[in-house]
Protein backbone atom coordinates (compact mmCIF):
# COMPACT_ATOMS: atom_id res chain seq x y z
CA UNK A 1 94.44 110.35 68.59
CA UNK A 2 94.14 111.02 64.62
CA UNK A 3 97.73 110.74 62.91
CA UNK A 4 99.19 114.62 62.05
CA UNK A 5 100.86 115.47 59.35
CA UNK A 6 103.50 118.20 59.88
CA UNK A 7 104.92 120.72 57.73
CA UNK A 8 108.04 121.33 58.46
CA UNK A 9 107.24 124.85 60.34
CA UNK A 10 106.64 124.84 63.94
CA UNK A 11 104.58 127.43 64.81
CA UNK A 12 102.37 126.44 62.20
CA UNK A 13 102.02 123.17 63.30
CA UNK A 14 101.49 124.55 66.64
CA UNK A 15 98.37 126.76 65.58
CA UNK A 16 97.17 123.09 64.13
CA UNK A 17 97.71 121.33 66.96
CA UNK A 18 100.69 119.14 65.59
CA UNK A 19 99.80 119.66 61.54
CA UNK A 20 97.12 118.36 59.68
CA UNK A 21 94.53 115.93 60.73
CA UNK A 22 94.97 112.76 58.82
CA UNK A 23 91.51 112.55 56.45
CA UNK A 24 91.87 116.43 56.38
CA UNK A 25 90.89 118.35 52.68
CA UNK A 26 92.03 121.36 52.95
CA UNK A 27 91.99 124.49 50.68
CA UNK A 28 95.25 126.95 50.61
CA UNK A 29 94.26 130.36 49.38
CA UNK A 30 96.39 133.07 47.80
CA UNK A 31 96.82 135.54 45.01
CA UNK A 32 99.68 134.56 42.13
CA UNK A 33 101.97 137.04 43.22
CA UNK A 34 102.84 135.40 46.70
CA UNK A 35 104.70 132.56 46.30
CA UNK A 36 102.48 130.02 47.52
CA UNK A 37 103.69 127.09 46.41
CA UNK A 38 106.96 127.19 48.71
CA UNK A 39 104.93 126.29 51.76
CA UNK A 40 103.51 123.04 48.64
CA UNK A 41 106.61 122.17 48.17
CA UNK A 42 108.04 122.19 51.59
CA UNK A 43 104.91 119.66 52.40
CA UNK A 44 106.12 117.53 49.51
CA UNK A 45 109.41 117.02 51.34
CA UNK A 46 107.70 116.00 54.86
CA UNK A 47 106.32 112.63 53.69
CA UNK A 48 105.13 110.51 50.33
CA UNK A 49 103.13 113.21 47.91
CA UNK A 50 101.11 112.94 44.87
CA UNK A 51 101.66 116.16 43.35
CA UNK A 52 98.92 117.43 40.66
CA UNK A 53 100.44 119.85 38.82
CA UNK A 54 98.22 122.27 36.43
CA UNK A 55 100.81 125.21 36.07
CA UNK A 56 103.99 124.54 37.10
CA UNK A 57 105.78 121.87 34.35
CA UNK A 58 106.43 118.29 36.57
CA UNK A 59 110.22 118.79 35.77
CA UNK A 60 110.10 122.20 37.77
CA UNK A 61 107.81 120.76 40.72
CA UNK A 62 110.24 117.90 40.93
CA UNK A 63 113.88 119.72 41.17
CA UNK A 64 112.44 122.16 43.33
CA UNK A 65 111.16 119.58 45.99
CA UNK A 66 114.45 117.67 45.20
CA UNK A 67 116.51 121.27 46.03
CA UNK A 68 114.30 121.62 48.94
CA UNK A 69 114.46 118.27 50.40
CA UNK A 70 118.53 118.65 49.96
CA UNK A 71 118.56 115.57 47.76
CA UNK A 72 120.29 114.53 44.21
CA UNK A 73 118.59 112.27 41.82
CA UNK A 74 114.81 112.00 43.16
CA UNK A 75 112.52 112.48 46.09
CA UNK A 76 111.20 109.12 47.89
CA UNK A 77 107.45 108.88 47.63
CA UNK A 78 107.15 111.90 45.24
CA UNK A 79 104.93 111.05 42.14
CA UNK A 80 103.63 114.63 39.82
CA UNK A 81 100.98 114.66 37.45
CA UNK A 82 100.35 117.41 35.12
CA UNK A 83 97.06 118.57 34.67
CA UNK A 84 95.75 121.01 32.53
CA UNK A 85 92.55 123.09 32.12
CA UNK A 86 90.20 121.29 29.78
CA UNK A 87 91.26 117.50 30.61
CA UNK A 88 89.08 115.34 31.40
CA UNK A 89 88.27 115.71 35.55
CA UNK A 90 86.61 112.50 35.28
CA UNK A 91 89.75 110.56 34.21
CA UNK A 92 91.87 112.61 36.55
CA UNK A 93 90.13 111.36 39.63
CA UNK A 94 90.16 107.61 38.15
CA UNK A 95 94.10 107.99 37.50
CA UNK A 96 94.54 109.66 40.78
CA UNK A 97 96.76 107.68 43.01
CA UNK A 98 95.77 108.11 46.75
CA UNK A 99 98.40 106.05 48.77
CA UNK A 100 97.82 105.52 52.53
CA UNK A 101 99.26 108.19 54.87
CA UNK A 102 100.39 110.96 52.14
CA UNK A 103 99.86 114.23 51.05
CA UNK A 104 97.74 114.69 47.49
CA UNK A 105 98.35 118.58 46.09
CA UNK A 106 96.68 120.18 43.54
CA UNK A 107 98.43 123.07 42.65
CA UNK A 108 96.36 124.64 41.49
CA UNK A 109 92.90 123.45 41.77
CA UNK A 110 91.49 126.52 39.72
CA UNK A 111 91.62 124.31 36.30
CA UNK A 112 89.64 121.82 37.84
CA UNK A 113 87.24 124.11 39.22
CA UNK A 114 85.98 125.35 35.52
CA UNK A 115 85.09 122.18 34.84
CA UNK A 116 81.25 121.71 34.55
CA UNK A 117 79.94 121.99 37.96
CA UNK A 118 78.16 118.02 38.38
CA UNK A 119 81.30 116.80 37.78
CA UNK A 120 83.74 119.05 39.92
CA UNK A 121 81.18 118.38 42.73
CA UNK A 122 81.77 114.85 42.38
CA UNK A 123 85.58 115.35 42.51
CA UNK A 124 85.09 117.19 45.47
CA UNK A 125 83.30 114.53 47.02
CA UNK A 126 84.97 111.48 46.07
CA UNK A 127 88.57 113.16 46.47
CA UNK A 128 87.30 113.68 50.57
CA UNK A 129 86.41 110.18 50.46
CA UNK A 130 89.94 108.44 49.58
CA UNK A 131 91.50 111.01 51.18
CA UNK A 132 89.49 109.92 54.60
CA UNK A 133 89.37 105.84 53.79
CA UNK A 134 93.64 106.34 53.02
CA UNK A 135 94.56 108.59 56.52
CA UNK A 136 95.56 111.09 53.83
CA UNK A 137 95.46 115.19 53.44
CA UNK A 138 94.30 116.20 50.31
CA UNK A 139 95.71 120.33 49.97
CA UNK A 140 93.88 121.66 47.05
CA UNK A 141 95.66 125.61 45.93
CA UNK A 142 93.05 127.91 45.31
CA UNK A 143 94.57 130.65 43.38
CA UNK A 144 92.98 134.32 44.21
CA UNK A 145 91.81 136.76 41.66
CA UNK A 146 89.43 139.02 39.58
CA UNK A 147 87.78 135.86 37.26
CA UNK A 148 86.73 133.23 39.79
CA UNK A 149 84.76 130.28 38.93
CA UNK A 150 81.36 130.11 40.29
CA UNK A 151 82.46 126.80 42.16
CA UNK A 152 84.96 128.60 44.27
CA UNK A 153 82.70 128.40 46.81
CA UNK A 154 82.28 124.88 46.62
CA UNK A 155 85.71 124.63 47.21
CA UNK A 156 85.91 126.46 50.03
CA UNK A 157 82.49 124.57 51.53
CA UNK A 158 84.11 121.50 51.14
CA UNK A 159 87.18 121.96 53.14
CA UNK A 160 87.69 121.19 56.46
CA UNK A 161 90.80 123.58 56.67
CA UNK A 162 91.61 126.77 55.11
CA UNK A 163 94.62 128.57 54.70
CA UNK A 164 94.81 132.13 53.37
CA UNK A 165 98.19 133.66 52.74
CA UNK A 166 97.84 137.54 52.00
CA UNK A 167 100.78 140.32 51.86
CA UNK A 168 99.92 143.48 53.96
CA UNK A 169 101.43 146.35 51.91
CA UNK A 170 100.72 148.96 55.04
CA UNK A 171 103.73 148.77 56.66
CA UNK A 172 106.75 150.38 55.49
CA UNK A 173 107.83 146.73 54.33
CA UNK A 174 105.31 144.24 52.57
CA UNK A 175 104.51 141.89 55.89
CA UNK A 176 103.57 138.19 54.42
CA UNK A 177 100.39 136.75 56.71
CA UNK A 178 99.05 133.38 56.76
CA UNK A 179 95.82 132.59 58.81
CA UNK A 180 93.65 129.79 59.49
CA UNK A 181 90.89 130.87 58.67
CA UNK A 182 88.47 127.83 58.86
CA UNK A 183 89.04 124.81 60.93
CA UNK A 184 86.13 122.49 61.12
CA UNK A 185 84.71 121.86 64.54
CA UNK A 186 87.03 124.60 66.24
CA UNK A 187 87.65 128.18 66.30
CA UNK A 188 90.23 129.09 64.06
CA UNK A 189 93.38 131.47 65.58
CA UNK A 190 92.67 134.89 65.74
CA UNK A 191 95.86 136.13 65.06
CA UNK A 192 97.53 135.22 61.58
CA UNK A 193 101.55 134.08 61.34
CA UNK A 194 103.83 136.55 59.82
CA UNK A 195 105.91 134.41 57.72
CA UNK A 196 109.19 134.97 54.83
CA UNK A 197 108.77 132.88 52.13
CA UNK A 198 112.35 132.04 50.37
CA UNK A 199 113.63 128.68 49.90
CA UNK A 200 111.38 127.10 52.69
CA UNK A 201 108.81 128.60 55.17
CA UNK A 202 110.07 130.64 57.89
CA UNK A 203 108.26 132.55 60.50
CA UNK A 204 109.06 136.10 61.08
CA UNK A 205 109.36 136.74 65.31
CA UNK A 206 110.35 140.45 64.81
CA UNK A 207 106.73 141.06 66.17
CA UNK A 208 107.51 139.44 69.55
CA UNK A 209 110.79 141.74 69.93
C-alpha cells in the first residue's frame, strides 16, 4: 500500500484514507481572507518540507512552523524559498529541491501561474514528475479571487487532489468548510468538514451534538 502522509488532523486524514497519497499533487483552494496557510503550516510540522514561499517573508513562514511545531531554534527538515512574481519559473524548478518522502508547498502558486503559459505547463508537469519518482506530495495554494490567471485551470487539471476551504456566512456565526472536492480515481466526500482555524487545524463536532 502507497506511503500516506498525514496532517496532523484526524478526521481529515480519515476522509483521505490515512492523508495524502505519496506521489500526490495536490491543489488547496481558498480566498485571502481565510487563513489558509494554518492547515500549510501545520503540514510543514508533520514531516521534512520544502516550503516555496511567494507572499509570506521566509522569516515569518519559518517562526510560525517553529511556534507550531513547539520548537526553539529551527524545524528539522524545513528548508523556505522565497519566490516572487516575475522570477524566473524556469530557474525555480531547476533550484527546487525535491527530497524523498516530503512535502513541497507553494504558497501561493498564483505568481507562478502568470508566468507565460509553455512554461508554467512545464512546471506543472515536471513538478508531478519528482514529486512521483521522490514518494513526495507536492501542495500547490491556489489563492481565490476576482483576477485569475487563465492557467488556473491548468492547475486545477493537473491535480490529483483538491482542497477547497470556503466560510459560509449564513449562519448566525461564519461556519469555516473544507471539502474534497476532487480525488482522482474516487468519489470525493459529499459532505465538507467544518473546521476552526487558530493556531493549528481543529475540527468543529458541534454539528454531531
Amino acid at each position: 500500500m502507497p506511503e500516506r502522509f498525514d496532517t496532523g488532523t484526524g478526521p481529515l486524514d480519515r476522509e483521505l484514507d490515512g492523508g495524502f497519497t505519496a506521489g500526490t499533487l495536490a491543489a488547496y483552494v481558498a480566498s485571502p481572507a481565510e487563513q489558509a496557510e494554518t492547515l500549510l503550516f501545520q503540514l510543514a510540522t508533520r514531516r521534512p518540507t520544502t516550503y516555496v514561499t511567494t507572499v509570506t517573508p521566509p522569516e515569518k513562514v519559518e517562526s510560525t512552523v517553529e511556534s507550531m511545531a513547539g520548537m526553539v531554534g529551527g524545524v528539522d527538515g524545513l528548508e523556505v524559498v522565497s519566490f516572487r512574481r516575475g522570477d524566473s519559473v524556469e530557474s525555480l524548478l531547476d533550484s527546487l529541491s525535491v527530497r524523498e518522502e516530503t512535502f513541497v508547498i507553494v504558497d501561493a502558486v498564483n505568481a507562478l501561474e502568470h508566468a507565460d503559459p509553455p512554461t508554467y505547463h512545464d512546471f506543472l508537469t515536471q513538478f508531478a514528475q519528482r514529486l512521483q519518482a521522490t514518494d513526495s506530495v507536492g501542495i500547490l495554494h491556489a489563492v481565490a479571487g476576482n483576477d485569475l490567471p487563465t492557467t488556473r485551470d491548468w492547475t486545477l487539471r493537473a491535480a490529483d487532489l483538491i482542497l477547497r476551504l470556503t466560510v459560509d456566512y449564513t449562519s448566525i456565526e461564519p461556519e469555516t468548510l473544507l471539502r474534497i472536492q476532487k480525488t482522482r480515481g474516487k468519489r470525493p466526500p459529499d459532505e465538507a468538514l467544518k473546521i476552526k482555524l487558530g493556531q493549528a487545524v481543529e475540527i468543529d463536532t458541534s454539528w454531531d451534538m
